[in-house]
C-alpha atoms as a PDB file:
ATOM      1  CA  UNK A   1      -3.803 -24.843  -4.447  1.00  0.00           C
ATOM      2  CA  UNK A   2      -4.205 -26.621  -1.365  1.00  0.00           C
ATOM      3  CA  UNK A   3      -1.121 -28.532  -2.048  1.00  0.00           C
ATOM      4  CA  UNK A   4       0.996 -25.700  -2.836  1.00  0.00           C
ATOM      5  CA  UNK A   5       0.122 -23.885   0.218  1.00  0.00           C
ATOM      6  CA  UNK A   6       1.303 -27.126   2.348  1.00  0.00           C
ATOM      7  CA  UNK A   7       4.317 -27.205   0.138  1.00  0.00           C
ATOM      8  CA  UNK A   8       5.205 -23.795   1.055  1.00  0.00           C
ATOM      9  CA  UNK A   9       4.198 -23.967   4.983  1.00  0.00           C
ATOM     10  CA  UNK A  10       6.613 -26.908   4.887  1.00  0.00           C
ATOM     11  CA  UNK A  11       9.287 -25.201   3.111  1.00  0.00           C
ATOM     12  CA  UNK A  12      12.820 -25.000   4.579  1.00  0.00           C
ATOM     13  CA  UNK A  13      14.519 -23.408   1.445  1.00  0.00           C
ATOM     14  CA  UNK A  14      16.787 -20.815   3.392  1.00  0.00           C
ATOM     15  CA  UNK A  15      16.452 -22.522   6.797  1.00  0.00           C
ATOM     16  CA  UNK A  16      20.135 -22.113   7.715  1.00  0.00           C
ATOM     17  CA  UNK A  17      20.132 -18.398   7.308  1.00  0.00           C
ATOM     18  CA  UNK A  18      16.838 -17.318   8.955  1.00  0.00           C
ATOM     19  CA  UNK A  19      17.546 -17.233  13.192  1.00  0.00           C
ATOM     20  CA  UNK A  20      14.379 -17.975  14.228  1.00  0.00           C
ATOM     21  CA  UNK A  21      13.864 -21.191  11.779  1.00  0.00           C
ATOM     22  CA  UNK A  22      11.583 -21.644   9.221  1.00  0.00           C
ATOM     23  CA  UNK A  23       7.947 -20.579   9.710  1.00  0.00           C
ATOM     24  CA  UNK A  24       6.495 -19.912   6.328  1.00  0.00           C
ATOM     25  CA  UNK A  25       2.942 -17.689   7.078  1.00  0.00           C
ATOM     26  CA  UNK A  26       0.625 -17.127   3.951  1.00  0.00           C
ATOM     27  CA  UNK A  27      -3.301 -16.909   3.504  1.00  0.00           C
ATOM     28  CA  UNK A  28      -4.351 -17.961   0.003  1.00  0.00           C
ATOM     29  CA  UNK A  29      -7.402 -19.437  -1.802  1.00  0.00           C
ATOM     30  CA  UNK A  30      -8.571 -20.115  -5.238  1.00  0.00           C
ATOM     31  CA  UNK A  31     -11.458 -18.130  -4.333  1.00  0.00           C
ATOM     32  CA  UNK A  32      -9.326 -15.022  -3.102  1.00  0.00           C
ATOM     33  CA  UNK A  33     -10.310 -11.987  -4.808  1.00  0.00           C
ATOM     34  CA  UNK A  34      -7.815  -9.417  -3.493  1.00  0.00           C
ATOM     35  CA  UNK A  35      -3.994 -10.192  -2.655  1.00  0.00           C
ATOM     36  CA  UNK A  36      -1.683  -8.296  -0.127  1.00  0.00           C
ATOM     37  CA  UNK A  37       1.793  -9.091  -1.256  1.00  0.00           C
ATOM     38  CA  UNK A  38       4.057  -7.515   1.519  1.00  0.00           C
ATOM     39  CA  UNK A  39       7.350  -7.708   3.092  1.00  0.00           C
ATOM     40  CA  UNK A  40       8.178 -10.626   5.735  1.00  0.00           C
ATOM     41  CA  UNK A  41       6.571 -11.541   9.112  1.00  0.00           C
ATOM     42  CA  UNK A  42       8.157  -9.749  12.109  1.00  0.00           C
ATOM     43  CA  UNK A  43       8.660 -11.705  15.419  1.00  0.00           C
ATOM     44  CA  UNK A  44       5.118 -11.318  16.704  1.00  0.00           C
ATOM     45  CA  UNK A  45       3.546 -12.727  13.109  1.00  0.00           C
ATOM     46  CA  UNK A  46       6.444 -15.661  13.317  1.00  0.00           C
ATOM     47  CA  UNK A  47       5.185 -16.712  16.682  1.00  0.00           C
ATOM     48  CA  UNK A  48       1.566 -16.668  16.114  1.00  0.00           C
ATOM     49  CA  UNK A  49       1.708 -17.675  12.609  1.00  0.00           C
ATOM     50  CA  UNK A  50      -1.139 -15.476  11.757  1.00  0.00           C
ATOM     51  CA  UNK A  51      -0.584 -12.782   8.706  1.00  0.00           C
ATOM     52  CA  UNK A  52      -0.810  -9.134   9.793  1.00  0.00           C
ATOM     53  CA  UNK A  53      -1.369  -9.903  13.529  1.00  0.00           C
ATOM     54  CA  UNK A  54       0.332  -6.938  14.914  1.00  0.00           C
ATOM     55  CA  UNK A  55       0.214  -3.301  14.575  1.00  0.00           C
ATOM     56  CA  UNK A  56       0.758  -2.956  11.297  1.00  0.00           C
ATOM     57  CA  UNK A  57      -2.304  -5.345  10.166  1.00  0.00           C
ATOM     58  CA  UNK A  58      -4.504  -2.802  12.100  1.00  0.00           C
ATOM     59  CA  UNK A  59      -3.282  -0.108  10.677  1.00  0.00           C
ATOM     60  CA  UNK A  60      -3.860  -1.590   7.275  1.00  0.00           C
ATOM     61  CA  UNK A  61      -6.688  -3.203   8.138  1.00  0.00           C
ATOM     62  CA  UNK A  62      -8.139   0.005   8.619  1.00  0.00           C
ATOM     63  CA  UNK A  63      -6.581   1.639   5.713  1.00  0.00           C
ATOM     64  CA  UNK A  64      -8.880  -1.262   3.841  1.00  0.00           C
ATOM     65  CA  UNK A  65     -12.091  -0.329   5.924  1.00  0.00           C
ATOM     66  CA  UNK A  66     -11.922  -4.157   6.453  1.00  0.00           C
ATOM     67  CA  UNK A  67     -12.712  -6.287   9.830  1.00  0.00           C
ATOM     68  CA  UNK A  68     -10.812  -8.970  11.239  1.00  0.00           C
ATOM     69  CA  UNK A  69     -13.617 -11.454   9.627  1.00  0.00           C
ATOM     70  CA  UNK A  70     -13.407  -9.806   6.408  1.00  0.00           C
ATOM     71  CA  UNK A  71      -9.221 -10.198   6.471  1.00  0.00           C
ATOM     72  CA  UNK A  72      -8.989 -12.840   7.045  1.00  0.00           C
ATOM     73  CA  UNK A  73     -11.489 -14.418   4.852  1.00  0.00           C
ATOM     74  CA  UNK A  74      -9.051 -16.007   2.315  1.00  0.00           C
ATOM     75  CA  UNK A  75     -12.065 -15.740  -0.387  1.00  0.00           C
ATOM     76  CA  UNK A  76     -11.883 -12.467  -0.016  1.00  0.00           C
ATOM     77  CA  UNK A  77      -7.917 -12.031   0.745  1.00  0.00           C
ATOM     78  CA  UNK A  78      -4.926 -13.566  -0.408  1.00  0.00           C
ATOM     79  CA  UNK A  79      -2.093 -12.907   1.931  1.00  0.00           C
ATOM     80  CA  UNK A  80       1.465 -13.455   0.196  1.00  0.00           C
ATOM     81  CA  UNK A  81       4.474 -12.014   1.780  1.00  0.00           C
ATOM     82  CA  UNK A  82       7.801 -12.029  -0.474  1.00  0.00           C
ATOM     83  CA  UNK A  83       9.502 -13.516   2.232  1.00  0.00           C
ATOM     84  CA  UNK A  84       7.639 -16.468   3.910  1.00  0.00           C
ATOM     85  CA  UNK A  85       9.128 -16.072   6.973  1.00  0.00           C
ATOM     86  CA  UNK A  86      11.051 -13.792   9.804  1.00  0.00           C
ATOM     87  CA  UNK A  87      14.251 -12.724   7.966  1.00  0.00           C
ATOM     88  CA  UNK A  88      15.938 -11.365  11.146  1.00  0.00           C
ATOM     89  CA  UNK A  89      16.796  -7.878  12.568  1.00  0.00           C
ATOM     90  CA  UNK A  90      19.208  -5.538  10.888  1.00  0.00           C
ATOM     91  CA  UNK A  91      20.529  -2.229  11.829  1.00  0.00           C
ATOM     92  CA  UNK A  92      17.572  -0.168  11.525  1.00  0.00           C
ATOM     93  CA  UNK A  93      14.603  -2.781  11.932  1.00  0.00           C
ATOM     94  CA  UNK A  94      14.312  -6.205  10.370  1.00  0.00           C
ATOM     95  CA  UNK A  95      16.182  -7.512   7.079  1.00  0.00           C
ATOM     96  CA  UNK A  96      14.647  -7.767   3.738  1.00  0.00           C
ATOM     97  CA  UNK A  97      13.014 -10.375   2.475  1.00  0.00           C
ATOM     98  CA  UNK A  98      14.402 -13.292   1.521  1.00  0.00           C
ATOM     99  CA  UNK A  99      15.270 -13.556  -1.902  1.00  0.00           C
ATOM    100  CA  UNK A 100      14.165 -17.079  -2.716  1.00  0.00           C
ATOM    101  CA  UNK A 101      10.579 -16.379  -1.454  1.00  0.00           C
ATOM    102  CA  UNK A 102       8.828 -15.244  -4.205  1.00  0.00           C
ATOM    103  CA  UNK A 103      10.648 -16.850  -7.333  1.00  0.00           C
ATOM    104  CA  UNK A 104      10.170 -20.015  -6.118  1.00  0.00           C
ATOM    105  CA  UNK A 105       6.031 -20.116  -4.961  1.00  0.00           C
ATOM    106  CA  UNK A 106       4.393 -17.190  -6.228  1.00  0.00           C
ATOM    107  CA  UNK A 107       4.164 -18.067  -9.915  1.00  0.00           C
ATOM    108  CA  UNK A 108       3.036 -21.228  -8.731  1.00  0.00           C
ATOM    109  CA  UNK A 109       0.384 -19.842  -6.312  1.00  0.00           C
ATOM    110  CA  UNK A 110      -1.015 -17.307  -8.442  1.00  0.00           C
ATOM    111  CA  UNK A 111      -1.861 -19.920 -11.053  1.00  0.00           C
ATOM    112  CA  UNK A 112      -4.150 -21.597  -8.736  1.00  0.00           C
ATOM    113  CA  UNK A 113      -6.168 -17.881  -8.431  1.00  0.00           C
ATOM    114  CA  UNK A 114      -7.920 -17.047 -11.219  1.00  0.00           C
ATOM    115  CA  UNK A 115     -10.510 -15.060  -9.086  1.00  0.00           C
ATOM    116  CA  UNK A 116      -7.368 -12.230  -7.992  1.00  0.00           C
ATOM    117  CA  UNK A 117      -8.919  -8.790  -9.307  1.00  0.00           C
ATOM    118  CA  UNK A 118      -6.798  -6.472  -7.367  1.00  0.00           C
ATOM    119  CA  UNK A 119      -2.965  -7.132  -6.131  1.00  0.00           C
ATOM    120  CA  UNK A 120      -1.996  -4.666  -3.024  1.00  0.00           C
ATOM    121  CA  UNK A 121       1.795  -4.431  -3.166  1.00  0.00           C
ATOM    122  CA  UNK A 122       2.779  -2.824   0.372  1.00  0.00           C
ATOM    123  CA  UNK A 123       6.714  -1.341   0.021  1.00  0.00           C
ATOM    124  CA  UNK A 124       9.048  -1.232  -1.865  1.00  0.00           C
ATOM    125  CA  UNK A 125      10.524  -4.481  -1.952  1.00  0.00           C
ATOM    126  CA  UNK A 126       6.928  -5.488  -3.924  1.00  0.00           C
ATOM    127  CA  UNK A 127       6.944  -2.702  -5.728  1.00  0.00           C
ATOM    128  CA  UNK A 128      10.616  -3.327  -7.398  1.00  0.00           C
ATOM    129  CA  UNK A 129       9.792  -6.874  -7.636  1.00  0.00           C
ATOM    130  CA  UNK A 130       6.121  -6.391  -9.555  1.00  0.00           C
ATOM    131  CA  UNK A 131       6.355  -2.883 -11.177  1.00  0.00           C
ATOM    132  CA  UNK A 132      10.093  -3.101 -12.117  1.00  0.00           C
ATOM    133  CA  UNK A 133      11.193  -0.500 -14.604  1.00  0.00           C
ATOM    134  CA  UNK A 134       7.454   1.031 -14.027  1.00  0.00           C
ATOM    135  CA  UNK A 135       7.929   2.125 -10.933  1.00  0.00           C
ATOM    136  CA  UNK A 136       9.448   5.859 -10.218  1.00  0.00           C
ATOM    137  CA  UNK A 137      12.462   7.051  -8.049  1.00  0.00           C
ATOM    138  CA  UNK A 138      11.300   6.575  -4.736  1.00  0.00           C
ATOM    139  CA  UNK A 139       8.526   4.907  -3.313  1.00  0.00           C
ATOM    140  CA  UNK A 140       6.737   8.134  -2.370  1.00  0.00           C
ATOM    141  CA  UNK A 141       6.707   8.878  -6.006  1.00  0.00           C
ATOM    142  CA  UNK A 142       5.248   5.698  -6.529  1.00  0.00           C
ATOM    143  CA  UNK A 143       2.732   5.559  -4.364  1.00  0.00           C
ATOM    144  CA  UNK A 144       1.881   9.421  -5.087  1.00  0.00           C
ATOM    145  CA  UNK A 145       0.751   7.798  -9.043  1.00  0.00           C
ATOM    146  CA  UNK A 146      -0.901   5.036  -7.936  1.00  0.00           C
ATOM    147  CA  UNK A 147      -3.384   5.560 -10.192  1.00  0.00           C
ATOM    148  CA  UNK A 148      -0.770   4.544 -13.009  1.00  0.00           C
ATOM    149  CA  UNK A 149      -1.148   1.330 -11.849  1.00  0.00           C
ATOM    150  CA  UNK A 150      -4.886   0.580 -11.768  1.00  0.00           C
ATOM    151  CA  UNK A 151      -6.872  -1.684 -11.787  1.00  0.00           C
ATOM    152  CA  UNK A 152      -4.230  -4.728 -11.194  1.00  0.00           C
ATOM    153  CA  UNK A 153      -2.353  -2.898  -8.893  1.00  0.00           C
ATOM    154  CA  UNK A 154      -2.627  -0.505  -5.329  1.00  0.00           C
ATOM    155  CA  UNK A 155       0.450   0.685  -4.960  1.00  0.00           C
ATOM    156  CA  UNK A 156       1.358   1.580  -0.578  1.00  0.00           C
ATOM    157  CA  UNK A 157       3.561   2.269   1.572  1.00  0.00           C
ATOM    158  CA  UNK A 158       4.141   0.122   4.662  1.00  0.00           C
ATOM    159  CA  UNK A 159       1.893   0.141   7.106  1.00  0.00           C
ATOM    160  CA  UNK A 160       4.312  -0.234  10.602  1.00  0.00           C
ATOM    161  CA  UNK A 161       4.163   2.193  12.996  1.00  0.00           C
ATOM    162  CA  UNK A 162       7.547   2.909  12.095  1.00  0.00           C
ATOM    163  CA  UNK A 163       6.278   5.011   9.007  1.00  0.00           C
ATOM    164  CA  UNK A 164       4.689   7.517  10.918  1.00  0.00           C
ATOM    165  CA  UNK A 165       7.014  10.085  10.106  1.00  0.00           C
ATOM    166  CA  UNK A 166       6.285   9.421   6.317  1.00  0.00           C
ATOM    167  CA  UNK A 167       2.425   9.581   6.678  1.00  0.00           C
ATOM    168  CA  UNK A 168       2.961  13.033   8.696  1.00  0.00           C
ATOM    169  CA  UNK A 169       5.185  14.289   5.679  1.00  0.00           C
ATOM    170  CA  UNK A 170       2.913  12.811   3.362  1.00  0.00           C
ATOM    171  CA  UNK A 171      -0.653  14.152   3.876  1.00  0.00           C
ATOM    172  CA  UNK A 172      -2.186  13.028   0.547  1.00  0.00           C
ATOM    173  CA  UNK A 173      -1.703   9.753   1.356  1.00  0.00           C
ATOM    174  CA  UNK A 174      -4.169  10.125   4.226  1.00  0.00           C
ATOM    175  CA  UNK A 175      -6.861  12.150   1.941  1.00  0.00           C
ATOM    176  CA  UNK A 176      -6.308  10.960  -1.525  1.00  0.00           C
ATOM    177  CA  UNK A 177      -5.453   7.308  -1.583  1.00  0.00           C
ATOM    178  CA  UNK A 178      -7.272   5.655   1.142  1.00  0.00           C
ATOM    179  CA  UNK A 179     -10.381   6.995   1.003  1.00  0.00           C
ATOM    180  CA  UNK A 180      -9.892   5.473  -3.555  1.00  0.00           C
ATOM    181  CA  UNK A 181      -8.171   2.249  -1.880  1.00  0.00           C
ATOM    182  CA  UNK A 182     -11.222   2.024   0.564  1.00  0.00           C
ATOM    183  CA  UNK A 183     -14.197   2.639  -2.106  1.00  0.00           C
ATOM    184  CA  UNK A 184     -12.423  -0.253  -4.803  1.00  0.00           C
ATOM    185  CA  UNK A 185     -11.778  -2.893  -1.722  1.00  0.00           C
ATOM    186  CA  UNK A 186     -15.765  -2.208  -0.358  1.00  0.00           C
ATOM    187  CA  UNK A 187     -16.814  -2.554  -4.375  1.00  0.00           C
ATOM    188  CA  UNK A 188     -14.938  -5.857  -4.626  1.00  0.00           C
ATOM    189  CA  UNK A 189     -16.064  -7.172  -1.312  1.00  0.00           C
ATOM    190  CA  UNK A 190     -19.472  -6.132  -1.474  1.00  0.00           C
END
């Protein structure tokens, strides 16, 4: 595994399209036991090179009833973004993820972790690539059955502060899901 994850820091696959060069960020271990597959660094994870380390990590950290320690514990978490590194800003925040991300390493990485009992896939572009044809019309709807998914999969929503109007619109989320989401992460910590 070790090798793979040097591989993919050192990867420069789609270096000509991403503007702030290539960067790959990714926390991984044989030993992990729980794997966040989200979207793409922003900027402020790009710079510092650290997974989550902006206001979305504490809002998920939280939504994990997790501490920094415990996050970023790779024997406890696997951190494995779809796109390796900052894709760039578009119109209405930053631009997907790029494509060759995941079909080229995570096969490969997940082969190395035979320890992974629960996968976290945060949006949607996770959710389409994982659940495919299992996964309803919107990603409200998805997340709304997450329990369709368990026990390989928590299905969520992103957390950026940019979803707030979502979580305001979406009150379940709040008293349903994370309180399940916290009591099977503290079980498989624990």
């Amino acid at each position: 595994m070790e090798k793979v994850l040097k591989e993919i820091r050192d990867c420069s696959l789609c270096a000509k399209d991403l503007p702030l060069g290539p960067n790959p960020v990714v926390q991984m271990s044989s030993k992990s036991r729980i794997v966040i597959i989200g979207q793409a660094p922003g900027t402020k994870v790009h710079k510092s090179g650290i997974p989550w380390d902006d206001q979305s990590g504490k809002r998920l950290r939280n939504w994990l009833g997790v501490n920094e320690a415990q996050f970023y514990d790779p024997a406890i978490f696997g951190i494995v973004p779809m796109g390796f590194c900052y894709p760039g800003k578009g119109p209405s925040g930053d631009l997907p993820p790029r494509k060759e991300c995941a079909p080229a390493w995570h096969d490969l990485l997940f082969s190395f972790a035979k320890n992974v009992e629960l996968t976290l896939l945060i949006g949607q572009y996770a959710q389409q690539y994982y659940l495919g044809n299992t996964r309803k019309k919107s990603l409200t709807e998805t997340v709304k059955n997450y329990e369709e998914y368990l026990p390989k999969f928590m299905v969520l929503p992103h957390p950026s502060p940019r979803n707030g109007i979502w979580l305001r619109k979406n009150p379940w989320f709040d008293s349903e899901v994370i309180p399940e989401l916290k009591g099977i992460v503290s079980t498989l910590i624990d």
